[in-house]
PDB file of N, CA and C in Angstrom:
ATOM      1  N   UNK A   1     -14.050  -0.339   0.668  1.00  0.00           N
ATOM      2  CA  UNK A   1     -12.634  -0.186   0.923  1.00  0.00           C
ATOM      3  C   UNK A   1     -12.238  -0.952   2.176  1.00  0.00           C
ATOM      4  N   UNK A   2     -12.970  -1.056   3.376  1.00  0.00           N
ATOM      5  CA  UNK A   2     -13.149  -1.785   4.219  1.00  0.00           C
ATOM      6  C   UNK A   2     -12.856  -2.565   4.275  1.00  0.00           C
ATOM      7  N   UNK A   3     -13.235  -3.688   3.130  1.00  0.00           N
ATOM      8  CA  UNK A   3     -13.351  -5.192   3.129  1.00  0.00           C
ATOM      9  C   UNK A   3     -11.846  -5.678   2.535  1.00  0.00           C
ATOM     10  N   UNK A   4     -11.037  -4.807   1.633  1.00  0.00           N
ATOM     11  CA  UNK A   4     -10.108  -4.686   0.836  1.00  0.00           C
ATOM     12  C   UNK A   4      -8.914  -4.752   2.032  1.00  0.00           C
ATOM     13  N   UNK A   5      -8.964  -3.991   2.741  1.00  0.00           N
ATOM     14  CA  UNK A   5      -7.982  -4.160   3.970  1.00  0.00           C
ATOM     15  C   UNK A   5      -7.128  -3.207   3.618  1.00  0.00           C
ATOM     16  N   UNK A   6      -7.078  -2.588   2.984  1.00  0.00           N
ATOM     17  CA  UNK A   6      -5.781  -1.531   1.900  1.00  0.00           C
ATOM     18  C   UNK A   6      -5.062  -0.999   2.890  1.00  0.00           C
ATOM     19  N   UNK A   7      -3.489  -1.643   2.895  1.00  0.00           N
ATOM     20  CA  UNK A   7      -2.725  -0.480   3.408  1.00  0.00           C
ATOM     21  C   UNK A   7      -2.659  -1.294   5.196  1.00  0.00           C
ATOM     22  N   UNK A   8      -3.576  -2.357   5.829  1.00  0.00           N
ATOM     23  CA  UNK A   8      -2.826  -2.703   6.896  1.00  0.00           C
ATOM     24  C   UNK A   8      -2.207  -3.775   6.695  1.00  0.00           C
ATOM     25  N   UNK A   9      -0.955  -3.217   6.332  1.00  0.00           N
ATOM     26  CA  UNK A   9       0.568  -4.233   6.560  1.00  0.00           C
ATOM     27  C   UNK A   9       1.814  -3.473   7.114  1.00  0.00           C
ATOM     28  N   UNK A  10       2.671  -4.634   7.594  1.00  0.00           N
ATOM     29  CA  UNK A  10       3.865  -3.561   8.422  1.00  0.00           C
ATOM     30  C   UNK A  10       4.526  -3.203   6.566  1.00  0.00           C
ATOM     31  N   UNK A  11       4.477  -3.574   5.335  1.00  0.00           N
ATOM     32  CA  UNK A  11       5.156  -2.940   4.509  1.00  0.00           C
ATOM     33  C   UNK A  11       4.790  -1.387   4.138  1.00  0.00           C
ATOM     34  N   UNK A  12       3.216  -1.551   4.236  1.00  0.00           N
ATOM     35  CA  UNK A  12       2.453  -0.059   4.099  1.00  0.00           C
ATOM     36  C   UNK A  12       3.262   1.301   5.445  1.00  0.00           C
ATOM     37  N   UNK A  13       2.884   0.476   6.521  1.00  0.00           N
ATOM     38  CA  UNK A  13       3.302   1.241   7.599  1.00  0.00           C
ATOM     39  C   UNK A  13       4.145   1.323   7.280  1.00  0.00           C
ATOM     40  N   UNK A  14       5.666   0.826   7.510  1.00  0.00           N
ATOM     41  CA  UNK A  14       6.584   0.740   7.262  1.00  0.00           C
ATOM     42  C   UNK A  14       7.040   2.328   6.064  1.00  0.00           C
ATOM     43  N   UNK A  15       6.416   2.134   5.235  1.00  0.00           N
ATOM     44  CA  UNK A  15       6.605   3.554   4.289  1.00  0.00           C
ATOM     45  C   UNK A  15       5.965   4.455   4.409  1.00  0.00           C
ATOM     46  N   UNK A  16       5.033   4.583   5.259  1.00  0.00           N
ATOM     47  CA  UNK A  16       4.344   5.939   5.750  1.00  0.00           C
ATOM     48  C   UNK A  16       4.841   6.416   6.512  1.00  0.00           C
ATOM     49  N   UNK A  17       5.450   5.685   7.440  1.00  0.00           N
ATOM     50  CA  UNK A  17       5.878   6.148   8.400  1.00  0.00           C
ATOM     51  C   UNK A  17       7.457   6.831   8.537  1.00  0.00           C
ATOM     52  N   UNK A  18       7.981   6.097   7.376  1.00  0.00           N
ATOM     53  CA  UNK A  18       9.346   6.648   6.590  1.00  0.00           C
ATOM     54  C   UNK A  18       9.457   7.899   5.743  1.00  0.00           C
ATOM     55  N   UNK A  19       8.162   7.840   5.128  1.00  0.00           N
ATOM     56  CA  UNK A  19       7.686   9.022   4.473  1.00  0.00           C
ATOM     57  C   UNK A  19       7.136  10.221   5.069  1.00  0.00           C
ATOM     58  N   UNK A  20       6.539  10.151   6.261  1.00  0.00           N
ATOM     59  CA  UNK A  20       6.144  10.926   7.200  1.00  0.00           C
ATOM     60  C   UNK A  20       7.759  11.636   7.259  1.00  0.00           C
ATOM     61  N   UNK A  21       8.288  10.748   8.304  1.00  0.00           N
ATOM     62  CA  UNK A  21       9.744  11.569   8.462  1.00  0.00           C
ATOM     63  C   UNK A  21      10.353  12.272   7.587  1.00  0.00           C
ATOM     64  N   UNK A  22      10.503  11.687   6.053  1.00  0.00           N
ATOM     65  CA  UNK A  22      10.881  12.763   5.146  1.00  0.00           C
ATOM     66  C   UNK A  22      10.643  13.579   4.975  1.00  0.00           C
ATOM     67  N   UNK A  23       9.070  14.154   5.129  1.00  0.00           N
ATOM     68  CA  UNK A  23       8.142  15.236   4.641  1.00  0.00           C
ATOM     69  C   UNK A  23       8.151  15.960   6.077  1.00  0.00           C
ATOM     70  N   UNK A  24       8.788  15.554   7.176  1.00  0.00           N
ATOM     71  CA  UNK A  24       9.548  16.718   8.322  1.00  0.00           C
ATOM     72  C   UNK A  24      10.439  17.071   7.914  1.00  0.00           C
ATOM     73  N   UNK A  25      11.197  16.753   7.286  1.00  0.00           N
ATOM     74  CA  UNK A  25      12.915  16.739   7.161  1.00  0.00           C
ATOM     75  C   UNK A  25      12.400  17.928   6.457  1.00  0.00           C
ATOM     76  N   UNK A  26      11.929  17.593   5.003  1.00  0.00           N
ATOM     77  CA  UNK A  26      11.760  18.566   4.096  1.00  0.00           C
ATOM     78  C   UNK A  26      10.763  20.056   4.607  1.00  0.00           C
ATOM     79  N   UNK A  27      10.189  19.898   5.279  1.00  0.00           N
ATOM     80  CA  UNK A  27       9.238  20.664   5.912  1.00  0.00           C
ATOM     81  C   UNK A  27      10.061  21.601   6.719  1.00  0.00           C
ATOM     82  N   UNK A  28      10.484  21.606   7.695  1.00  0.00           N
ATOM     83  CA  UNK A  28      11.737  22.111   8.385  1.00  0.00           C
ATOM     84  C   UNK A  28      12.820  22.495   7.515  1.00  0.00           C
ATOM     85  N   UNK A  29      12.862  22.155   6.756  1.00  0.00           N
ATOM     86  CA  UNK A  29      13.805  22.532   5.620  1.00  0.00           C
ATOM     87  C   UNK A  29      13.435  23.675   5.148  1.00  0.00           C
ATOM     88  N   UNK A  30      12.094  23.919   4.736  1.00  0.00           N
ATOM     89  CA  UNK A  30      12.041  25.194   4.294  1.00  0.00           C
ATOM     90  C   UNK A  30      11.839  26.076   5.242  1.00  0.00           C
ATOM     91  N   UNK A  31      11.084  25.868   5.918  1.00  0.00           N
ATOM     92  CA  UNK A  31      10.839  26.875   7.099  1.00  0.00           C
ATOM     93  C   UNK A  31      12.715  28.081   7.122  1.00  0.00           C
ATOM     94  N   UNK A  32      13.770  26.540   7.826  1.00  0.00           N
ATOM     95  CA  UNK A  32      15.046  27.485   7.783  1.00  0.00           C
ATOM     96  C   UNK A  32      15.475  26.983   5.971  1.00  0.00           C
ATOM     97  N   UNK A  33      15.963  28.095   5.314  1.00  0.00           N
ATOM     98  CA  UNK A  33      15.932  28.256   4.147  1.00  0.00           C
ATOM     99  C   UNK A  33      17.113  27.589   3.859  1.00  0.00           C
ATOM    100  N   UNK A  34      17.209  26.258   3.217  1.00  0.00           N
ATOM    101  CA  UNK A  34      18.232  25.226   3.592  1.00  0.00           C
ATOM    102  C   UNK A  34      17.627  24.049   2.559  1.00  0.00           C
ATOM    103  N   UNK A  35      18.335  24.609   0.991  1.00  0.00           N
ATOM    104  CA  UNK A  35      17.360  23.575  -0.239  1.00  0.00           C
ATOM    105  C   UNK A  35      18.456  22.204   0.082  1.00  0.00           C
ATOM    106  N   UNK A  36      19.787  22.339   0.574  1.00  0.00           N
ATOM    107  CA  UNK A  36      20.504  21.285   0.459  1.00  0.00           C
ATOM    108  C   UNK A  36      19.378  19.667   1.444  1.00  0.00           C
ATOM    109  N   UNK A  37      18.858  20.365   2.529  1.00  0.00           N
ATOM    110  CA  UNK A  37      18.170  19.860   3.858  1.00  0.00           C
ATOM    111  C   UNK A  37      16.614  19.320   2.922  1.00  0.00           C
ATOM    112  N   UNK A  38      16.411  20.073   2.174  1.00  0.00           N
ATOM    113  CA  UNK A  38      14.840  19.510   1.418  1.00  0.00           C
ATOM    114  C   UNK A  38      14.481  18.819   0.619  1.00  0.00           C
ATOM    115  N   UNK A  39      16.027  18.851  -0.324  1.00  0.00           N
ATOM    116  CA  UNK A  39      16.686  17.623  -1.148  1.00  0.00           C
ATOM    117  C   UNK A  39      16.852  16.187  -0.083  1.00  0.00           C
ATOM    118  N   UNK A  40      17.017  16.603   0.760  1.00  0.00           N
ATOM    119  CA  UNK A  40      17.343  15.200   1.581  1.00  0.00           C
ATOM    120  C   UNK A  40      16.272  14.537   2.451  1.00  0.00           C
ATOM    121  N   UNK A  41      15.203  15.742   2.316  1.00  0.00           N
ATOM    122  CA  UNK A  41      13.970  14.629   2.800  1.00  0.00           C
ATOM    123  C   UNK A  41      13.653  14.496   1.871  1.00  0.00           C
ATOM    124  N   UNK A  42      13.545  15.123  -0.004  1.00  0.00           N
ATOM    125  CA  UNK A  42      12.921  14.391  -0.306  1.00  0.00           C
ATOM    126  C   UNK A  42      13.272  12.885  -0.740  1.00  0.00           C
ATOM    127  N   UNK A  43      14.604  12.886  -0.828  1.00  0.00           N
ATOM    128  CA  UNK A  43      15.179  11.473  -0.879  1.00  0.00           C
ATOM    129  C   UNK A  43      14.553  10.530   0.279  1.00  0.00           C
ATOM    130  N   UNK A  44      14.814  11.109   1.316  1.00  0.00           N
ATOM    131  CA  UNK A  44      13.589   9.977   2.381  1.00  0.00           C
ATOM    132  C   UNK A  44      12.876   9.895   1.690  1.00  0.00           C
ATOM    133  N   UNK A  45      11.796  10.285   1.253  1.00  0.00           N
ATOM    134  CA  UNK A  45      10.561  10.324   0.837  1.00  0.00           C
ATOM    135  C   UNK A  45      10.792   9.728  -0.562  1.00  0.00           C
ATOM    136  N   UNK A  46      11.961   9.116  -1.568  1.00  0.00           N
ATOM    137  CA  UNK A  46      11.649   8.495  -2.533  1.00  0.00           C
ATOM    138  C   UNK A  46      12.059   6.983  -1.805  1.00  0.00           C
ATOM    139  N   UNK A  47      13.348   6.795  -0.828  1.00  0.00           N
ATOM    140  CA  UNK A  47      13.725   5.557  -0.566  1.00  0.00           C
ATOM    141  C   UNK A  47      12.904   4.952   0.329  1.00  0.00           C
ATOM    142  N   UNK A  48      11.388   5.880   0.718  1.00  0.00           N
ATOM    143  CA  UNK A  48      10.816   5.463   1.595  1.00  0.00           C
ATOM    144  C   UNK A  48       9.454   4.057   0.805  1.00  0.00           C
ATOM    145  N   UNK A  49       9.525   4.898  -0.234  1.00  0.00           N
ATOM    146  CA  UNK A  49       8.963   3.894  -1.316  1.00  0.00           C
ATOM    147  C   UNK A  49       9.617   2.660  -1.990  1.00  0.00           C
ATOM    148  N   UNK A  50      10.457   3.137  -1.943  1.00  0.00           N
ATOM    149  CA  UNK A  50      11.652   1.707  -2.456  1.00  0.00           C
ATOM    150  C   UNK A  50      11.452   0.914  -1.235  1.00  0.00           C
ATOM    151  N   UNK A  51      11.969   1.187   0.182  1.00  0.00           N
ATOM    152  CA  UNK A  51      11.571   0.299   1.019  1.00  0.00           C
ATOM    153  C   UNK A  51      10.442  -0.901   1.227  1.00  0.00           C
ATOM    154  N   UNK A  52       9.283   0.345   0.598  1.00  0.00           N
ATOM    155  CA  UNK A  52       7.756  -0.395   0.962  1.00  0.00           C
ATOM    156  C   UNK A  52       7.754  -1.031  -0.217  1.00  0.00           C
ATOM    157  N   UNK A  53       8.063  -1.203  -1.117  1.00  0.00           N
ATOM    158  CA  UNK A  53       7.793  -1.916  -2.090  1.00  0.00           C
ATOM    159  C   UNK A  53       8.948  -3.450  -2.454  1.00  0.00           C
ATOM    160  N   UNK A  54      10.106  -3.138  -1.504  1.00  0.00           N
ATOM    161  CA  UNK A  54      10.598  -4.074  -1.214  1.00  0.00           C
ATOM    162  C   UNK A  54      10.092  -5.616  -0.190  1.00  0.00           C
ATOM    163  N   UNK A  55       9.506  -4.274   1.051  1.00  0.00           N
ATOM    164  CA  UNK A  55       8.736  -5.391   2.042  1.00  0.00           C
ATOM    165  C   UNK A  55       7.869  -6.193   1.294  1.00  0.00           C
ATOM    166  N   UNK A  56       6.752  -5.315   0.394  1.00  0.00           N
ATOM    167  CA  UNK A  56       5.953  -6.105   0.011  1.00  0.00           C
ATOM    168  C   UNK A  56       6.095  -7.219  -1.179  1.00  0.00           C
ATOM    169  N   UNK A  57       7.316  -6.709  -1.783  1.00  0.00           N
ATOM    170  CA  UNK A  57       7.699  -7.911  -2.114  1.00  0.00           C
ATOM    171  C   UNK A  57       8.508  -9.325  -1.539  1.00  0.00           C
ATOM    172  N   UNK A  58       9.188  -9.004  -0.525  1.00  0.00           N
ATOM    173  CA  UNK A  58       9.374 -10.029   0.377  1.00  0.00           C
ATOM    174  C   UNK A  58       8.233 -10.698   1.379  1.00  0.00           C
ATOM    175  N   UNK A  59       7.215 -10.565   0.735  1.00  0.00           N
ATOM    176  CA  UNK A  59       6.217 -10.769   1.450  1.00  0.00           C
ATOM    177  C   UNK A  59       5.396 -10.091   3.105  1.00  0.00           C
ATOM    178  N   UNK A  60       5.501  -9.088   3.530  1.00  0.00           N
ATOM    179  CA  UNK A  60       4.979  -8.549   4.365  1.00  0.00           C
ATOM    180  C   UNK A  60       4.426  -7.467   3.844  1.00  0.00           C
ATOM    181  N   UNK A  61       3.582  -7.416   2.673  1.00  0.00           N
ATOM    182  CA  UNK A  61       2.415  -6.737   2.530  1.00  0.00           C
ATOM    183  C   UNK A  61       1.207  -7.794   2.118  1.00  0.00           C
ATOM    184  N   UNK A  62      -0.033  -7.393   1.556  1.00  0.00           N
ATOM    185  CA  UNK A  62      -1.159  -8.053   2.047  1.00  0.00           C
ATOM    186  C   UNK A  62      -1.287  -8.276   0.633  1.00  0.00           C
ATOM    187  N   UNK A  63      -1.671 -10.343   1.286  1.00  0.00           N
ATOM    188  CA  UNK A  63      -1.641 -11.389  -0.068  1.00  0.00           C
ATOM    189  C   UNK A  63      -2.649 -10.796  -0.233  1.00  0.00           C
ATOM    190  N   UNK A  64      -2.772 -11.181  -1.750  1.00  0.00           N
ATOM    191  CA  UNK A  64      -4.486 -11.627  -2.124  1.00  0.00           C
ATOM    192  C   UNK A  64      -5.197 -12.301  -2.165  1.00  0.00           C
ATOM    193  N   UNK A  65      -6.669 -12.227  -2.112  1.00  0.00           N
ATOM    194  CA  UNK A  65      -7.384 -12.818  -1.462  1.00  0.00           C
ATOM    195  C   UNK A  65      -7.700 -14.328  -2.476  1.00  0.00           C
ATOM    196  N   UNK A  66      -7.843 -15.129  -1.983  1.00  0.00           N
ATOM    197  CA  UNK A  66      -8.701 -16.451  -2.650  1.00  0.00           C
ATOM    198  C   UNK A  66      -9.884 -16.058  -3.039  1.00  0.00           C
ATOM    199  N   UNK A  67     -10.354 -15.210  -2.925  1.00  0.00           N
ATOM    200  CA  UNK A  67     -11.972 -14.892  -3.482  1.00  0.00           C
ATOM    201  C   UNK A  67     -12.050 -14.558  -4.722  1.00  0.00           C
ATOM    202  N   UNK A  68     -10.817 -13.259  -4.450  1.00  0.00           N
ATOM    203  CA  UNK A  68     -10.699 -12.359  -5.732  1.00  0.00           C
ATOM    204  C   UNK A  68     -10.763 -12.599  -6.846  1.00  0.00           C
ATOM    205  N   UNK A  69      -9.921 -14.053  -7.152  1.00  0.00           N
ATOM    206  CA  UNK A  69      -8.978 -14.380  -8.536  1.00  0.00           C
ATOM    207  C   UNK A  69     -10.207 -15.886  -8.772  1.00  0.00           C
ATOM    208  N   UNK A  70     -11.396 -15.989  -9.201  1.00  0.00           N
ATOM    209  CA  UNK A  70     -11.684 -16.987  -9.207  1.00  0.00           C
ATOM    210  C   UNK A  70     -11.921 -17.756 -10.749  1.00  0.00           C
ATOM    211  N   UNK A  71     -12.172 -18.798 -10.857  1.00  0.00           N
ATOM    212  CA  UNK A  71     -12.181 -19.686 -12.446  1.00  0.00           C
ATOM    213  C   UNK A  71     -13.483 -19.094 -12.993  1.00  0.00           C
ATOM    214  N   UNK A  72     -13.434 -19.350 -14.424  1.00  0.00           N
ATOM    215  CA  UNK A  72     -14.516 -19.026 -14.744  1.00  0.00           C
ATOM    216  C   UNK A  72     -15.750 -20.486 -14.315  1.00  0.00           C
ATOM    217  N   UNK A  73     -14.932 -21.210 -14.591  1.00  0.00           N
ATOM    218  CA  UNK A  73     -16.484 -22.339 -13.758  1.00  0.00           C
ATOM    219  C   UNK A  73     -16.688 -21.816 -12.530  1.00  0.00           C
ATOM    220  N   UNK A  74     -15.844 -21.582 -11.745  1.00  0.00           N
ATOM    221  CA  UNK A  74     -16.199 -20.792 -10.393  1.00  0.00           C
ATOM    222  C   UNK A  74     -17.065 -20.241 -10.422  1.00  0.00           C
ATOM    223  N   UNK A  75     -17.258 -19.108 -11.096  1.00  0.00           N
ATOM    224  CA  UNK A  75     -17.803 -17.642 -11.621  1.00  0.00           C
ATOM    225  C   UNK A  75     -19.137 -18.314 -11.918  1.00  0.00           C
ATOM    226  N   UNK A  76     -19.256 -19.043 -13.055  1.00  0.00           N
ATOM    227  CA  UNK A  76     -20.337 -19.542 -13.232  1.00  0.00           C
ATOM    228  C   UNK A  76     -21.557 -20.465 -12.681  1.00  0.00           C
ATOM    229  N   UNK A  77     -20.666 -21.065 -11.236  1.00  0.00           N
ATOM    230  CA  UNK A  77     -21.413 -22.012 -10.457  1.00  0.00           C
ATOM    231  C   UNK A  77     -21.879 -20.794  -9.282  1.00  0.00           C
ATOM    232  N   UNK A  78     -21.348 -19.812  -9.002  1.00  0.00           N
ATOM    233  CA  UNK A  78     -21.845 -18.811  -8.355  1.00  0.00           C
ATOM    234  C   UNK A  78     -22.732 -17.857  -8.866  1.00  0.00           C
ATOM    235  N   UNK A  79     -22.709 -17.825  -9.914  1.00  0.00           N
ATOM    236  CA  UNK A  79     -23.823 -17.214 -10.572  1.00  0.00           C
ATOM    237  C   UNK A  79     -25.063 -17.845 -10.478  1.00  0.00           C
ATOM    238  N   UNK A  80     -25.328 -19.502 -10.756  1.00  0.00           N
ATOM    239  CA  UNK A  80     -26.129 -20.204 -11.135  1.00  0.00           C
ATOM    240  C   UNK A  80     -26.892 -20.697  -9.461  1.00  0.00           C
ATOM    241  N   UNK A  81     -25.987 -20.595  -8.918  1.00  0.00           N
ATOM    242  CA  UNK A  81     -26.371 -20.362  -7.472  1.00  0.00           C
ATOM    243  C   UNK A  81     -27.245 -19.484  -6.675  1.00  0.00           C
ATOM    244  N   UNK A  82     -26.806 -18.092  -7.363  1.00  0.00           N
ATOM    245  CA  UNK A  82     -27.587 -16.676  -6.837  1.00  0.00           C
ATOM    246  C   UNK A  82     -28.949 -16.740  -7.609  1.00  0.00           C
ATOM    247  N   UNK A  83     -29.289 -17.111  -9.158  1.00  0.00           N
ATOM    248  CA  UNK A  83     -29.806 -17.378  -9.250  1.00  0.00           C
ATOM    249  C   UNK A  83     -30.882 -18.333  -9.240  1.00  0.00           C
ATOM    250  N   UNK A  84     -30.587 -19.338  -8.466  1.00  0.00           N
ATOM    251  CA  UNK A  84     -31.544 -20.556  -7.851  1.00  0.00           C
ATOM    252  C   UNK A  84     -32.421 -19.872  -6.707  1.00  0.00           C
ATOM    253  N   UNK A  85     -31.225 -19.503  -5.947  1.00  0.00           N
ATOM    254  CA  UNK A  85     -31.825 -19.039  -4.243  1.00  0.00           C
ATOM    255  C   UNK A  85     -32.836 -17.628  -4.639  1.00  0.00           C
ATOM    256  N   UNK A  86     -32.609 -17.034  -6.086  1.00  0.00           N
ATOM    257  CA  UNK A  86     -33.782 -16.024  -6.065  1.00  0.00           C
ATOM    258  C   UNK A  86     -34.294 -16.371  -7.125  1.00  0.00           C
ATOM    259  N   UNK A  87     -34.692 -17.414  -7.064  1.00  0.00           N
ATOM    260  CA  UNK A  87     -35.905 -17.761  -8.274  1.00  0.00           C
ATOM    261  C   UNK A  87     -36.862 -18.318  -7.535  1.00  0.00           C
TER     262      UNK A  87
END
Protein backbone atom coordinates (compact mmCIF):
# COMPACT_ATOMS: atom_id res chain seq x y z
CA UNK A 1 0.00 0.00 0.00
CA UNK A 2 3.04 2.01 0.63
CA UNK A 3 4.37 2.02 -2.70
CA UNK A 4 0.76 2.94 -4.17
CA UNK A 5 0.92 6.33 -2.40
CA UNK A 6 -3.04 6.09 -1.83
CA UNK A 7 -4.66 9.07 -0.72
CA UNK A 8 -1.44 11.65 -0.57
CA UNK A 9 -2.95 14.38 -2.63
CA UNK A 10 -4.32 17.84 -1.67
CA UNK A 11 -7.68 16.28 -3.58
CA UNK A 12 -7.75 13.29 -0.96
CA UNK A 13 -6.99 15.75 1.87
CA UNK A 14 -8.98 18.15 0.66
CA UNK A 15 -12.18 15.67 1.29
CA UNK A 16 -11.20 14.27 4.46
CA UNK A 17 -10.77 17.00 5.81
CA UNK A 18 -14.24 18.39 4.56
CA UNK A 19 -15.67 15.27 5.63
CA UNK A 20 -14.17 15.31 8.97
CA UNK A 21 -16.06 18.64 9.52
CA UNK A 22 -19.29 17.19 8.43
CA UNK A 23 -19.17 14.21 10.67
CA UNK A 24 -18.76 17.16 13.65
CA UNK A 25 -21.54 18.99 12.39
CA UNK A 26 -23.52 15.81 12.39
CA UNK A 27 -22.03 14.50 15.57
CA UNK A 28 -22.97 17.54 17.65
CA UNK A 29 -26.06 17.32 16.07
CA UNK A 30 -27.12 14.53 17.82
CA UNK A 31 -25.67 14.93 20.97
CA UNK A 32 -28.25 18.37 21.05
CA UNK A 33 -31.28 16.64 19.49
CA UNK A 34 -31.43 18.77 16.30
CA UNK A 35 -32.17 16.18 13.00
CA UNK A 36 -32.53 19.53 10.94
CA UNK A 37 -28.38 20.19 12.11
CA UNK A 38 -27.48 16.27 11.09
CA UNK A 39 -29.09 16.56 7.80
CA UNK A 40 -26.66 19.30 7.22
CA UNK A 41 -23.55 17.64 8.07
CA UNK A 42 -24.52 15.01 6.35
CA UNK A 43 -24.71 17.07 3.24
CA UNK A 44 -21.07 18.22 4.13
CA UNK A 45 -20.23 14.91 4.13
CA UNK A 46 -21.84 14.12 0.57
CA UNK A 47 -20.47 17.60 -1.11
CA UNK A 48 -17.37 16.74 0.56
CA UNK A 49 -17.02 13.95 -1.98
CA UNK A 50 -18.19 15.82 -4.89
CA UNK A 51 -15.42 18.21 -4.09
CA UNK A 52 -12.68 15.47 -3.97
CA UNK A 53 -13.62 14.00 -6.90
CA UNK A 54 -13.74 17.18 -8.69
CA UNK A 55 -10.02 18.07 -7.60
CA UNK A 56 -9.04 14.91 -8.79
CA UNK A 57 -10.38 15.37 -11.76
CA UNK A 58 -8.90 18.67 -12.41
CA UNK A 59 -5.91 17.12 -11.82
CA UNK A 60 -4.66 17.42 -8.17
CA UNK A 61 -5.06 13.93 -7.24
CA UNK A 62 -2.38 11.25 -7.91
CA UNK A 63 -1.50 10.41 -11.69
CA UNK A 64 -0.75 7.07 -12.49
CA UNK A 65 2.08 5.57 -12.55
CA UNK A 66 4.17 4.73 -15.91
CA UNK A 67 4.92 1.38 -14.49
CA UNK A 68 1.50 0.35 -13.92
CA UNK A 69 -0.09 0.43 -17.44
CA UNK A 70 2.62 -1.39 -19.42
CA UNK A 71 2.53 -3.08 -23.31
CA UNK A 72 2.34 -6.40 -23.61
CA UNK A 73 5.90 -6.49 -25.38
CA UNK A 74 6.81 -4.59 -22.31
CA UNK A 75 5.44 -7.32 -20.14
CA UNK A 76 7.13 -9.75 -22.10
CA UNK A 77 10.70 -8.27 -22.36
CA UNK A 78 10.46 -8.10 -18.52
CA UNK A 79 9.59 -11.33 -18.08
CA UNK A 80 12.32 -12.69 -20.39
CA UNK A 81 14.63 -10.60 -18.44
CA UNK A 82 13.79 -12.02 -14.87
CA UNK A 83 14.19 -15.00 -16.36
CA UNK A 84 17.77 -14.69 -17.84
CA UNK A 85 19.18 -13.07 -14.55
CA UNK A 86 17.77 -16.39 -12.75
CA UNK A 87 18.78 -18.91 -14.99
Amino acid sequence: MAAAAHGHNPAAWTGVIISFIGFGIAGVAMILPSPLLVVAGLAVVLVAGVIGKAMAMAGMGKQPSPHVYKSVEEQTEARAARAAVAA
